[in-house]
PDB file of N, CA and C in Angstrom:
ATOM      1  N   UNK A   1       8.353 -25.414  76.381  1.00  0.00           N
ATOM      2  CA  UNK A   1       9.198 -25.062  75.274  1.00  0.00           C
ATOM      3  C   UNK A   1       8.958 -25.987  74.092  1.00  0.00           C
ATOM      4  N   UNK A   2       8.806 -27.212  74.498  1.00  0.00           N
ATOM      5  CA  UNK A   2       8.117 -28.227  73.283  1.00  0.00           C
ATOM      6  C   UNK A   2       7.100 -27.719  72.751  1.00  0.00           C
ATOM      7  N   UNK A   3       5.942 -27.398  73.374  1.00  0.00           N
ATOM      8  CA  UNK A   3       5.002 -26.866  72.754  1.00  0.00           C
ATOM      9  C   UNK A   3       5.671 -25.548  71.712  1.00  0.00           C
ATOM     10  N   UNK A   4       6.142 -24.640  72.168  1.00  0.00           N
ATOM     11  CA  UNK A   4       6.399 -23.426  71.387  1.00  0.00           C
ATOM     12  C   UNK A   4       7.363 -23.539  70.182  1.00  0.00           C
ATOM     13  N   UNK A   5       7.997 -24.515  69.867  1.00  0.00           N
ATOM     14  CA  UNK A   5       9.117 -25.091  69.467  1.00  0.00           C
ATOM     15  C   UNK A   5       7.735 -25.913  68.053  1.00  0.00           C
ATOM     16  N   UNK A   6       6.809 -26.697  68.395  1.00  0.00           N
ATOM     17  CA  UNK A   6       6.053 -27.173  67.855  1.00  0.00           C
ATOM     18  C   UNK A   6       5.153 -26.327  66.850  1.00  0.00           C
ATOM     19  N   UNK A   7       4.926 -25.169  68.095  1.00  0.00           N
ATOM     20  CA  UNK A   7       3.577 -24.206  66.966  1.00  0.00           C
ATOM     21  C   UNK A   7       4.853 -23.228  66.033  1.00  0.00           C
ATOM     22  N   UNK A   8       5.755 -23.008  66.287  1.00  0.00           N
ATOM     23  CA  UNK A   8       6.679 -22.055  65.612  1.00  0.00           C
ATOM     24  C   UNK A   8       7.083 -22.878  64.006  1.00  0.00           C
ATOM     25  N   UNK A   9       7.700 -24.455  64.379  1.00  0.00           N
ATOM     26  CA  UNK A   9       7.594 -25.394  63.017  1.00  0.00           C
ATOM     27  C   UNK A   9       6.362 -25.418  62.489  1.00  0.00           C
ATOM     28  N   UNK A  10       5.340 -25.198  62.430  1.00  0.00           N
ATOM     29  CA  UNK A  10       4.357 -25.205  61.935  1.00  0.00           C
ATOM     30  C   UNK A  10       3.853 -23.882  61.350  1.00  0.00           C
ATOM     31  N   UNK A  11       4.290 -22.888  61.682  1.00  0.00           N
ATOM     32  CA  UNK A  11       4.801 -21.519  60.784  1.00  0.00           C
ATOM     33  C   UNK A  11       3.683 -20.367  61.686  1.00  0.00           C
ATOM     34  N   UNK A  12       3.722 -20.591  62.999  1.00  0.00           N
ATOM     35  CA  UNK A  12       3.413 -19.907  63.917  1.00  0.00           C
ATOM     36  C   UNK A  12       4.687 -19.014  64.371  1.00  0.00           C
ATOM     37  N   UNK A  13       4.942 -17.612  64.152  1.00  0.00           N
ATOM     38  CA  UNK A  13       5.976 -16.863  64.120  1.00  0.00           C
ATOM     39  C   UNK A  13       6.181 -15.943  65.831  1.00  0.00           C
ATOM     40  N   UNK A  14       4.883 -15.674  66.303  1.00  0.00           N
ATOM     41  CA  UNK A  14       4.780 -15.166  67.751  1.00  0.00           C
ATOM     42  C   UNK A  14       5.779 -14.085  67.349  1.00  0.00           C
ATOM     43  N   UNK A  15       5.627 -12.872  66.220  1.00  0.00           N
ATOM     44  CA  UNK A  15       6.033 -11.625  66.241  1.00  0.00           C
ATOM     45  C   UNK A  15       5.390 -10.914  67.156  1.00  0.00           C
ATOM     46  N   UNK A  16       6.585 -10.243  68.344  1.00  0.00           N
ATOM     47  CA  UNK A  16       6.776  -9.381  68.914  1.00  0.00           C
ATOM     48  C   UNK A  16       5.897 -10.008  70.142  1.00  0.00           C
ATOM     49  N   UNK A  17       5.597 -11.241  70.410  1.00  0.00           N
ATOM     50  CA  UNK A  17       5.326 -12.005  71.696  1.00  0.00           C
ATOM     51  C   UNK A  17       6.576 -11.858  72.462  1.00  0.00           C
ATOM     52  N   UNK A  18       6.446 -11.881  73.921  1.00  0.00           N
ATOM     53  CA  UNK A  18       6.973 -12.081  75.131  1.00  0.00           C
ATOM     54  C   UNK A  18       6.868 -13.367  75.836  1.00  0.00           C
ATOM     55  N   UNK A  19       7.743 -14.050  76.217  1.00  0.00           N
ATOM     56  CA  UNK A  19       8.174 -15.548  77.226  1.00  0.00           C
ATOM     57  C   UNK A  19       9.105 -15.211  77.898  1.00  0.00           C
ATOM     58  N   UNK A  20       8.566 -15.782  79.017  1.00  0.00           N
ATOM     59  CA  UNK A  20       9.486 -15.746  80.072  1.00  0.00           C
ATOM     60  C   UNK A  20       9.392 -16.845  80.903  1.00  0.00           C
ATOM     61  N   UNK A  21      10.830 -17.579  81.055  1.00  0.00           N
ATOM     62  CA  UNK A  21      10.683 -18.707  81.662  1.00  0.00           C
ATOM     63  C   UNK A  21      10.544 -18.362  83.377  1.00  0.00           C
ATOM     64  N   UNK A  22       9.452 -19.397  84.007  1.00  0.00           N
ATOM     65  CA  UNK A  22       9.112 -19.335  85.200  1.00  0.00           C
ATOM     66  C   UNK A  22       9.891 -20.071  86.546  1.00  0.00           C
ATOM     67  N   UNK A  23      10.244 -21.061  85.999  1.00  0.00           N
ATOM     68  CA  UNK A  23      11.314 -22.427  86.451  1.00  0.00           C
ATOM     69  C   UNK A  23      12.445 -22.538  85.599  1.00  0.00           C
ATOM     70  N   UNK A  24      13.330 -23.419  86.232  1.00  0.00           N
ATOM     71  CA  UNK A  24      14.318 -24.065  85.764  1.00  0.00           C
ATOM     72  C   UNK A  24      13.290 -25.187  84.509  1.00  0.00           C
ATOM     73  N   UNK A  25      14.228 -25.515  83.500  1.00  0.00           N
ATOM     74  CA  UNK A  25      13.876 -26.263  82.861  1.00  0.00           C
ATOM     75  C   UNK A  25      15.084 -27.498  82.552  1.00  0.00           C
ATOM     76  N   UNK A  26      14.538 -28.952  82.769  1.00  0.00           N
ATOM     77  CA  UNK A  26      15.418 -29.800  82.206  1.00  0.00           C
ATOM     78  C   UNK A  26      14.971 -30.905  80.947  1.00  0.00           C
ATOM     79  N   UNK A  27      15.371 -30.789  80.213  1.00  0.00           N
ATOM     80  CA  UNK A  27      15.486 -31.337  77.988  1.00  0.00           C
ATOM     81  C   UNK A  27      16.052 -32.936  78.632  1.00  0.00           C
ATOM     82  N   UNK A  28      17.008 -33.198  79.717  1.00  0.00           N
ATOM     83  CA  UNK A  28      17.490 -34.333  79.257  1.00  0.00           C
ATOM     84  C   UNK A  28      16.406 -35.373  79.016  1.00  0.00           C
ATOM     85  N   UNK A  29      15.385 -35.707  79.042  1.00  0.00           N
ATOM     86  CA  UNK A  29      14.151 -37.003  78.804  1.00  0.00           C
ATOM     87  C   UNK A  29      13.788 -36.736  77.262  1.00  0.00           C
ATOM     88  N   UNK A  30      14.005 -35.490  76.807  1.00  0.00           N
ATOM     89  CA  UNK A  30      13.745 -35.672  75.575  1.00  0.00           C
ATOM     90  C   UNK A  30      15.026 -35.438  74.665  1.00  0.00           C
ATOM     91  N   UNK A  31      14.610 -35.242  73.193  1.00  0.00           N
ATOM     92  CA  UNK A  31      15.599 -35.054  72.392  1.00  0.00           C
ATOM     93  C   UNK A  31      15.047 -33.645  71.696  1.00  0.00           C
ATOM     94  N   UNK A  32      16.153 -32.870  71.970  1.00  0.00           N
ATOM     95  CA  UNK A  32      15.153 -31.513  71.704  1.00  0.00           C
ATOM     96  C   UNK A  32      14.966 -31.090  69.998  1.00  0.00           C
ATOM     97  N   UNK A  33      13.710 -30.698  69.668  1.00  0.00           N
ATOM     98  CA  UNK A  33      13.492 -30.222  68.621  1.00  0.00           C
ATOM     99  C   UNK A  33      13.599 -28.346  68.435  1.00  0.00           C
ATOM    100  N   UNK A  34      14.439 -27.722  67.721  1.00  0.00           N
ATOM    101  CA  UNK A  34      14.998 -26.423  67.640  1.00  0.00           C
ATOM    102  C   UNK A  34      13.457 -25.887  67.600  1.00  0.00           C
ATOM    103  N   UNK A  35      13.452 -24.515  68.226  1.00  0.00           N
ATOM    104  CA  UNK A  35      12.611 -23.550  67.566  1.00  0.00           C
ATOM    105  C   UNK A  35      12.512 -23.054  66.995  1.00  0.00           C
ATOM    106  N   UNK A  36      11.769 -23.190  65.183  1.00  0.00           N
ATOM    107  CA  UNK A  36      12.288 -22.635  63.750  1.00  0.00           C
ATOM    108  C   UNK A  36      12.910 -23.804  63.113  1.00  0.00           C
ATOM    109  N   UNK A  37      12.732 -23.608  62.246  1.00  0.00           N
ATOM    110  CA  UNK A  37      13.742 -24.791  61.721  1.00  0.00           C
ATOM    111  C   UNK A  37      14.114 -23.633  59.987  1.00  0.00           C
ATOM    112  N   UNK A  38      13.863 -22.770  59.902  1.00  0.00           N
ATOM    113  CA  UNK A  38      14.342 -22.176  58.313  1.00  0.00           C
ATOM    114  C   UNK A  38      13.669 -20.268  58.561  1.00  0.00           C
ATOM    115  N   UNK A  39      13.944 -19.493  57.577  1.00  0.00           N
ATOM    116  CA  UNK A  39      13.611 -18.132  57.503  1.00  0.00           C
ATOM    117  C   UNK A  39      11.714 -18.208  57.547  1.00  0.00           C
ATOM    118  N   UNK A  40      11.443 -19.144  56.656  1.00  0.00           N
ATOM    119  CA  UNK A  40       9.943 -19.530  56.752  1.00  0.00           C
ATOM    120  C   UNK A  40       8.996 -19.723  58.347  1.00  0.00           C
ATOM    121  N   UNK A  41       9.881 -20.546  58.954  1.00  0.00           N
ATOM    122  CA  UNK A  41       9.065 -20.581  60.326  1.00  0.00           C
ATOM    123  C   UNK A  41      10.376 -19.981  60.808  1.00  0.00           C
ATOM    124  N   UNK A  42      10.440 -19.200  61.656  1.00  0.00           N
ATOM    125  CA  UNK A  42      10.899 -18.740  62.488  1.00  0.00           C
ATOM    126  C   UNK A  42      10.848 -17.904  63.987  1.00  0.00           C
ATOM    127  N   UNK A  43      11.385 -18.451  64.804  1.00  0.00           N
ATOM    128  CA  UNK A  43      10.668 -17.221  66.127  1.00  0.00           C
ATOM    129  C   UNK A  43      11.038 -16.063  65.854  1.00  0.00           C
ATOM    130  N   UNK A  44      10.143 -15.062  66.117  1.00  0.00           N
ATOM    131  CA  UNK A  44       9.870 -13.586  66.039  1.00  0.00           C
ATOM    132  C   UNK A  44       9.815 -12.553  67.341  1.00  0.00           C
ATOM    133  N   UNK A  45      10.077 -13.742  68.348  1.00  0.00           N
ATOM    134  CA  UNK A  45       9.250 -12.920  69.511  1.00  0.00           C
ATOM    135  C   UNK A  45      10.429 -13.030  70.684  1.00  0.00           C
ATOM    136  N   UNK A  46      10.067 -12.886  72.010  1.00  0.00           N
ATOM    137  CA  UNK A  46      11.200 -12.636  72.767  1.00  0.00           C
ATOM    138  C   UNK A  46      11.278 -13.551  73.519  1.00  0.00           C
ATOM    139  N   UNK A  47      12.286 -14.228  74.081  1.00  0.00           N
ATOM    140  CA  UNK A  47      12.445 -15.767  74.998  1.00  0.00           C
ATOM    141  C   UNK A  47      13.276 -15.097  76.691  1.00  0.00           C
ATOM    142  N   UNK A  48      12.624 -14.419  77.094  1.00  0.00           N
ATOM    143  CA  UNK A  48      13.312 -14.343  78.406  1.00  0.00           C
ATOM    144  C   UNK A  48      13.941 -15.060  79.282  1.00  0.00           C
ATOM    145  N   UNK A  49      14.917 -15.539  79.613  1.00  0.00           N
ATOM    146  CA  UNK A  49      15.193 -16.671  80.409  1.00  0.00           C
ATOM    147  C   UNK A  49      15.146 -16.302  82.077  1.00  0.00           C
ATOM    148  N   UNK A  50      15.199 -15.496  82.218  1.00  0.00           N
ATOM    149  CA  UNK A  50      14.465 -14.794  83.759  1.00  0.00           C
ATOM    150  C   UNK A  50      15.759 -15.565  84.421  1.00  0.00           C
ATOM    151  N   UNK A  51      16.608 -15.528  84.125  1.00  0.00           N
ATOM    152  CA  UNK A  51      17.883 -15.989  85.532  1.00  0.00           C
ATOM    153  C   UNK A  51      17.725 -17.402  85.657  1.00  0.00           C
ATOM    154  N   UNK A  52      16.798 -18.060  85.358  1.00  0.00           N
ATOM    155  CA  UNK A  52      16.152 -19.841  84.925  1.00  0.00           C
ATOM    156  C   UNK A  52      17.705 -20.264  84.077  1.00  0.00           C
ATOM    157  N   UNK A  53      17.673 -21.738  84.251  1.00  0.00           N
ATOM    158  CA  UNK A  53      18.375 -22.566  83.438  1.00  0.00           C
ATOM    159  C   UNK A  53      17.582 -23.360  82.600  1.00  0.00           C
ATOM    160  N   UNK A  54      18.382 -23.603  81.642  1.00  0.00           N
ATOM    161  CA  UNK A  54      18.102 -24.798  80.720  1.00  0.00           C
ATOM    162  C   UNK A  54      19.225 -26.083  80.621  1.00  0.00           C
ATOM    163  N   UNK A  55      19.214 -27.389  81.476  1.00  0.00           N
ATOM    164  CA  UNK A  55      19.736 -28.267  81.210  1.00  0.00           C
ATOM    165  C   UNK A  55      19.096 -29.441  80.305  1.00  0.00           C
ATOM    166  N   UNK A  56      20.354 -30.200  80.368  1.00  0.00           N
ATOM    167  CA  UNK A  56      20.120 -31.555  79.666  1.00  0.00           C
ATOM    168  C   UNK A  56      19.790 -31.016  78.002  1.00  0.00           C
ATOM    169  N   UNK A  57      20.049 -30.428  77.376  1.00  0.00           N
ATOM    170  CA  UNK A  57      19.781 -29.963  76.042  1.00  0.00           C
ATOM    171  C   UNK A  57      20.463 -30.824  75.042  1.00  0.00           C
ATOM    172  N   UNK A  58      19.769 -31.488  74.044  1.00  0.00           N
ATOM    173  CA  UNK A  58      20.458 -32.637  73.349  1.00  0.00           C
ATOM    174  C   UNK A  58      19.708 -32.164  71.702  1.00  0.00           C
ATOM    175  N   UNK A  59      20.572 -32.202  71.187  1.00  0.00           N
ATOM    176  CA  UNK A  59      20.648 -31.405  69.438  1.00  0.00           C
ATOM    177  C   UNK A  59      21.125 -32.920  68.685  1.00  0.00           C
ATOM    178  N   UNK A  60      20.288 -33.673  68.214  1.00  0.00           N
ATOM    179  CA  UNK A  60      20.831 -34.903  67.041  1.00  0.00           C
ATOM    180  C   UNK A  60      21.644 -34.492  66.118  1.00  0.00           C
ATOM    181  N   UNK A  61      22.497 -34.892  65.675  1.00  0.00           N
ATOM    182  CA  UNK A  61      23.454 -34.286  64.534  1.00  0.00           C
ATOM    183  C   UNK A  61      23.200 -35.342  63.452  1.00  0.00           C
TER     184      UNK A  61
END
């Protein structure tokens, strides 16, 4: 998700791409960076979470 989160800020849009998470995923070791950050980069595509979790998710304010 870092990675995709990375190419999407960089104005990689993945219109009408498919993801689907395979595993559980856990954020707490990092500090998560959003996917998109404005209308300019934005995700376009679809984030399946397949019944998978996402813990430890940490947003800096």
């Amino acid at each position: 998700m870092a990675y995709l989160a990375q190419q999407v800020n960089s104005g990689i849009t993945y219109n009408g791409q498919y993801f689907q998470l395979a595993d559980n995923v856990d954020l707490s070791a990092d500090e998560w960076v959003p996917i998109g950050t404005d209308q300019t980069n934005s995700f376009q595509g679809t984030l399946d979470g397949n019944n998978k979790t996402i813990t430890g998710l940490k947003i800096g304010t």
